[in-house]
Protein backbone atom coordinates (compact mmCIF):
# COMPACT_ATOMS: atom_id res chain seq x y z
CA UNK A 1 119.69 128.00 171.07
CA UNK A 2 121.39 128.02 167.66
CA UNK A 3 118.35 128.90 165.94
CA UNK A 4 117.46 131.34 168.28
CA UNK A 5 120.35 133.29 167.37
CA UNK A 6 119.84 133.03 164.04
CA UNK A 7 116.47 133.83 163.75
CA UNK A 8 117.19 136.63 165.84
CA UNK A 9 120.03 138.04 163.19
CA UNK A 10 117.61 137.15 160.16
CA UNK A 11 115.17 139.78 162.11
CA UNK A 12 117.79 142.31 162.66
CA UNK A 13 118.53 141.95 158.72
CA UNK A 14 115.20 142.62 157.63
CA UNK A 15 114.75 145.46 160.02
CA UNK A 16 117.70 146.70 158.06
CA UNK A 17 120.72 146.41 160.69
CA UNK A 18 124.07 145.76 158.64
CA UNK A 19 125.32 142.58 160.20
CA UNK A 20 129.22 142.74 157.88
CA UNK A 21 131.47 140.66 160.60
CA UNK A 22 130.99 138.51 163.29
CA UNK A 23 131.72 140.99 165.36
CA UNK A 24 128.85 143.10 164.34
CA UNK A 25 126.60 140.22 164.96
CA UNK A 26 127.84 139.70 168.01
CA UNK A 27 127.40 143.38 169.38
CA UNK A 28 124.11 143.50 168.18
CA UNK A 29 122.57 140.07 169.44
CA UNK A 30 123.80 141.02 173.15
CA UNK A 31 121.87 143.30 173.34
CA UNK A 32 119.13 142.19 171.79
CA UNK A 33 118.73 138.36 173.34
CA UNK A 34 118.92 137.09 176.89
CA UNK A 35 121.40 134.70 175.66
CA UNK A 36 125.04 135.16 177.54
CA UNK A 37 127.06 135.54 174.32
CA UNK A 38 130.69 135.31 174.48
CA UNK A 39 133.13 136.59 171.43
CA UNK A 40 136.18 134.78 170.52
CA UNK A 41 138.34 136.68 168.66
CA UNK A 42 140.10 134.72 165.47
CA UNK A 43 143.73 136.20 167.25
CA UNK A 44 142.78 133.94 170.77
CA UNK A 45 141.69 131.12 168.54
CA UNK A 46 145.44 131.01 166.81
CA UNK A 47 146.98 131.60 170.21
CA UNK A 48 145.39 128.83 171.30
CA UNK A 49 145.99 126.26 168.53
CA UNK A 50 149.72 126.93 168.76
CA UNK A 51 149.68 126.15 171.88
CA UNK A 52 148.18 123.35 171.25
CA UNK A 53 150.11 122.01 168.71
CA UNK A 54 152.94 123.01 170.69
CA UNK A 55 152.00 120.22 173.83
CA UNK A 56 150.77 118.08 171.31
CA UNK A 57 153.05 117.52 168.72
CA UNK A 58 152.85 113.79 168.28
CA UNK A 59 149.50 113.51 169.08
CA UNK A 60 147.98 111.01 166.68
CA UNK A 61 145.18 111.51 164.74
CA UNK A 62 141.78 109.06 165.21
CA UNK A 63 141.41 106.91 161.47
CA UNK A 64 138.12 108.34 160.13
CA UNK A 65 138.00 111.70 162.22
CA UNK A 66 135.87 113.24 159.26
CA UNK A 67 133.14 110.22 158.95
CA UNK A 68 133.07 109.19 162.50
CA UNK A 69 129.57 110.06 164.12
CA UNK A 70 129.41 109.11 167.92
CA UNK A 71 132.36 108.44 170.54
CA UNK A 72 132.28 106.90 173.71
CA UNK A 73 134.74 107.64 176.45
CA UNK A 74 135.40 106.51 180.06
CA UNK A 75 136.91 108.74 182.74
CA UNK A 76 138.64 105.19 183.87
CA UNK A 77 140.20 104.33 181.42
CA UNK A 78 142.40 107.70 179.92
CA UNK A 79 142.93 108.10 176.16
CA UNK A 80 140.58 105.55 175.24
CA UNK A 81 137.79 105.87 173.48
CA UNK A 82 135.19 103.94 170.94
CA UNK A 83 133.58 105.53 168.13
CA UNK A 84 131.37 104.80 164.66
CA UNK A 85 130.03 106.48 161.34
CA UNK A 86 126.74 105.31 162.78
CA UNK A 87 125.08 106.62 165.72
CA UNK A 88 123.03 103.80 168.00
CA UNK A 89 121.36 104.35 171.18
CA UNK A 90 119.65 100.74 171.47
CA UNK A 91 121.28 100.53 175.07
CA UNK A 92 120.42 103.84 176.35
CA UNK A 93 122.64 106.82 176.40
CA UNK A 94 125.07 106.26 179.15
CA UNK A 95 126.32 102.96 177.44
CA UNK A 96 128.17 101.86 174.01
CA UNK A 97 126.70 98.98 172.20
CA UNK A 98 128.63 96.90 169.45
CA UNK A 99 126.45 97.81 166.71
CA UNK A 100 127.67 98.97 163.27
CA UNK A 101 131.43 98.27 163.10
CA UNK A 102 132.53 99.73 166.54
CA UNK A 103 136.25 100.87 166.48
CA UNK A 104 138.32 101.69 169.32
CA UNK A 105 141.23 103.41 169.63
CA UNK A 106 143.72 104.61 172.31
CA UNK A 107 145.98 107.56 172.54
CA UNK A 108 149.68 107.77 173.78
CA UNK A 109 149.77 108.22 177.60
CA UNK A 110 152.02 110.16 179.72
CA UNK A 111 153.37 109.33 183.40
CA UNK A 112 150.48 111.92 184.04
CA UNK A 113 147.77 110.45 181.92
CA UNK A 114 147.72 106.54 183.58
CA UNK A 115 144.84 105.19 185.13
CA UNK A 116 143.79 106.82 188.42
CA UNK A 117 145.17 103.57 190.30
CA UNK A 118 143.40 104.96 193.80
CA UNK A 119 140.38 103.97 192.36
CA UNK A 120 141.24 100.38 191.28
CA UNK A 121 143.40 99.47 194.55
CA UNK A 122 144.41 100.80 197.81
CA UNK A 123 148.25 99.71 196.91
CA UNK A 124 149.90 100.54 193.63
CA UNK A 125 152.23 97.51 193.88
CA UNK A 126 148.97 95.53 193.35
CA UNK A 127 148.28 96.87 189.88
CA UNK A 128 150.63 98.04 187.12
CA UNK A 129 149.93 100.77 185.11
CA UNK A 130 153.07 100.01 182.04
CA UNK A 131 153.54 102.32 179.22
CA UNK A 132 155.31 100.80 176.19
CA UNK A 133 155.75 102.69 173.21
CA UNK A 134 152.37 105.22 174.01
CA UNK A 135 150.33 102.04 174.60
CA UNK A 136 148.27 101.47 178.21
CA UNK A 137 148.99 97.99 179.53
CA UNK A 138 147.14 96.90 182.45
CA UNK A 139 148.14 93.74 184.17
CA UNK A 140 147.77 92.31 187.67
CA UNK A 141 150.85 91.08 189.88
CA UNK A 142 150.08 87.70 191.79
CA UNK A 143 148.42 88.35 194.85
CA UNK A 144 150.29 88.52 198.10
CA UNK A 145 147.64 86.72 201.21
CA UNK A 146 150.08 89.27 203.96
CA UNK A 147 148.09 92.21 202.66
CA UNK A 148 144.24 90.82 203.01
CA UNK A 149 142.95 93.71 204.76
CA UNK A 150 143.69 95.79 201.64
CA UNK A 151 142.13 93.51 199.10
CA UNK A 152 138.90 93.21 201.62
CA UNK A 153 136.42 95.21 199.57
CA UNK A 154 138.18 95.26 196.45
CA UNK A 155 136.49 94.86 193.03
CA UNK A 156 137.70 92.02 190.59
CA UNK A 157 136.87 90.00 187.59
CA UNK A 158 137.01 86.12 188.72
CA UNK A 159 137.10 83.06 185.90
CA UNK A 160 134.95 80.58 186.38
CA UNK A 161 133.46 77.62 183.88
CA UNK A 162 136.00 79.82 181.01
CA UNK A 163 134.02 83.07 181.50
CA UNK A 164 135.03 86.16 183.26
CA UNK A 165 132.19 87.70 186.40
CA UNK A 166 133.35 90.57 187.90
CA UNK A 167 132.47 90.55 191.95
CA UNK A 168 133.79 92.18 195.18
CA UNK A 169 136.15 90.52 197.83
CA UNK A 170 134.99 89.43 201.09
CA UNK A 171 137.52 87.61 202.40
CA UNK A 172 141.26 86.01 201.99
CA UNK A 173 143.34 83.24 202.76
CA UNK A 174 146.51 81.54 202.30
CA UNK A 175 145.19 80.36 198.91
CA UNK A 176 141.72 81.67 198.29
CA UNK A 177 139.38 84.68 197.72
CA UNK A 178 135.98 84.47 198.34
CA UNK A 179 133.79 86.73 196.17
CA UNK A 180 130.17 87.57 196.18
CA UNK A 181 129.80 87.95 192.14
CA UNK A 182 127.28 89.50 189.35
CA UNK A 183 125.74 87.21 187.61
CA UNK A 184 125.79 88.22 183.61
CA UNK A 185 122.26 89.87 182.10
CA UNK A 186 124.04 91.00 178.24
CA UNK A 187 123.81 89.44 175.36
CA UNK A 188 126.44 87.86 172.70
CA UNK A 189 126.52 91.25 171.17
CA UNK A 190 127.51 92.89 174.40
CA UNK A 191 128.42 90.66 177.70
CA UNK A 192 129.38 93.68 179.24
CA UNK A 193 126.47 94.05 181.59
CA UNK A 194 125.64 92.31 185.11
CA UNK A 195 123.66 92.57 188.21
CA UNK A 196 123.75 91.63 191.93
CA UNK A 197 121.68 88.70 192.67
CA UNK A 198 121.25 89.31 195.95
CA UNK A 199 118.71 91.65 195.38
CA UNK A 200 116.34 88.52 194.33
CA UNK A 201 117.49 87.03 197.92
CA UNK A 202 120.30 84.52 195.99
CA UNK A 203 124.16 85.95 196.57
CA UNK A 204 126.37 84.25 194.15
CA UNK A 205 129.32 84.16 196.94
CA UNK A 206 132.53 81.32 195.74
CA UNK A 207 135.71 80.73 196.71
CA UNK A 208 138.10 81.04 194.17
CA UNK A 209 141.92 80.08 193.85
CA UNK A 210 144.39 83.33 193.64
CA UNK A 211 144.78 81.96 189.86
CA UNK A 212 141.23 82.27 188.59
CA UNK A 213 141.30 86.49 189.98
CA UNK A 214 141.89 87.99 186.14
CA UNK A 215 142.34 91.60 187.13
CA UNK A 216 141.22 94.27 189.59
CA UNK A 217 138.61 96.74 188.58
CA UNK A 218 136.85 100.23 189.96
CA UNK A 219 133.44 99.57 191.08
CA UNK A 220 130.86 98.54 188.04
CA UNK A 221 129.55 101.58 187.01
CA UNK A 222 125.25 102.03 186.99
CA UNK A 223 123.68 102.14 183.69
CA UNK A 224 120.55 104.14 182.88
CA UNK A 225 118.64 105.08 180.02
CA UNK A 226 117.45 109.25 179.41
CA UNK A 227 117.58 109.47 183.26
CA UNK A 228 116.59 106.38 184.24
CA UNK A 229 118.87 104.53 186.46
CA UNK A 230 118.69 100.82 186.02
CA UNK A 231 120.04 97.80 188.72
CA UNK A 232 122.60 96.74 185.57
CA UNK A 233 125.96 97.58 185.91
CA UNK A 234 128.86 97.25 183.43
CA UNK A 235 132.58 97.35 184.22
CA UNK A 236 134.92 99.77 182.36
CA UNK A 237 134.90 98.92 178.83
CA UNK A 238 139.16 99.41 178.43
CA UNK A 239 139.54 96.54 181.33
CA UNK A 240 136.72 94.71 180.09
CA UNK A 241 138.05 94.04 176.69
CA UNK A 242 141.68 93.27 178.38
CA UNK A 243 139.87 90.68 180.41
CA UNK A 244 138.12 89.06 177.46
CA UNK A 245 141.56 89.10 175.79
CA UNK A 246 143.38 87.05 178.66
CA UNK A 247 141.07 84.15 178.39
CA UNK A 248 142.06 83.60 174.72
């Protein structure tokens, strides 16, 4: 569309239109292109930093901002993000792979900005959301058997042989969850992607001590590739990474 536009002023320029200001350029090209242009005015744009700067005055700045080339976000995990000087798209587009010197990096949160806890349990008390000088913490509180009926359903990441799986909750007891769990597809580069073996007629269901249940998680999120959807999952990176932490 870019080049549209600005073939479309190059023409206007040769036809001899005086093009002086960007607002010249702008009157002309709307009525010259079916384009729906839109003029900012360089007053709106200083409003608006101001205000900016105003409800963000100790809002950090990411290390690199000038040489960093693609960022990765998730709407899970608030203030987070990944990024690189290096683009890479060797797992698709709607996924972040590890190559070329990943770096992550998390921004202060507010009481308004912590994770959407509805989406990771039904009960708050469950899962602690703790800020501590602007960092996220994310930790689970032991597991209370009197409130089964909300964990029924729930997703989770489970230890078992030293590695975490996540998996969904079927059922509680006094001392147990059972939990029908992915089995892991990634690589050493990237463990961060599963799938559900009961779609080859094998359901990896276990029983597993209230101990060995690292942390609650929102359902695994599909990956897909230009469009493609794909039956591999991955859970959020944020809670992924604090998982792979807590079996140090």
């Amino acid at each position: 569309m870019g080049a549209v536009l600005k073939r479309t002023a190059d023409r206007l320029v040769r036809q001899g239109v005086d093009l002086p200001n960007p607002q010249q350029v702008f009157n002309e090209l709307s009525g010259t292109t079916s384009v729906d242009l839109y003029f900012v005015g360089s007053d709106q744009v200083d409003v608006a930093v101001q205000e900016f700067d105003v409800c963000n005055a100790n809002l950090p700045t990411v290390p690199g901002t000038m040489t960093l080339h693609q960022l990765f976000v998730n709407n899970n995990s608030p203030g987070y993000l990944m990024y690189r000087d290096v683009s890479c798209f060797c797992n698709g587009v709607s996924s972040f792979c590890q190559c070329f010197a990943v770096k992550d990096f998390q921004f202060p949160l507010s009481a308004v900005d912590t994770v959407d806890t509805n989406a990771v349990m039904t009960d708050q008390s469950d899962i602690v959301v703790n800020c501590v000088n602007g960092a996220s913490q994310i930790f689970t509180q032991p597991l209370d058997s009197g409130n089964d009926t909300q964990l029924i359903g729930q997703f989770c990441v489970v230890k078992y042989d030293g590695k975490p799986y996540p998996g969904k909750i079927l059922a509680v007891d006094e001392t147990q969850v059972t939990v029908s769990c992915m089995h892991c597809i990634g690589t050493k580069y990237d463990s961060n992607r599963f799938f559900w073996p009961e779609r080859l007629g094998l359901p990896d269901i276990c029983m597993y001590p209230f101990d060995d249940i690292l942390s609650f998680i929102p359902e695994p999120e599909r990956l897909s590739n230009r469009g493609r959807t794909y039956n591999h999952f991955r859970v959020s990176p944020a809670l992924w990474d604090k998982t792979q932490v807590a079996l140090l």
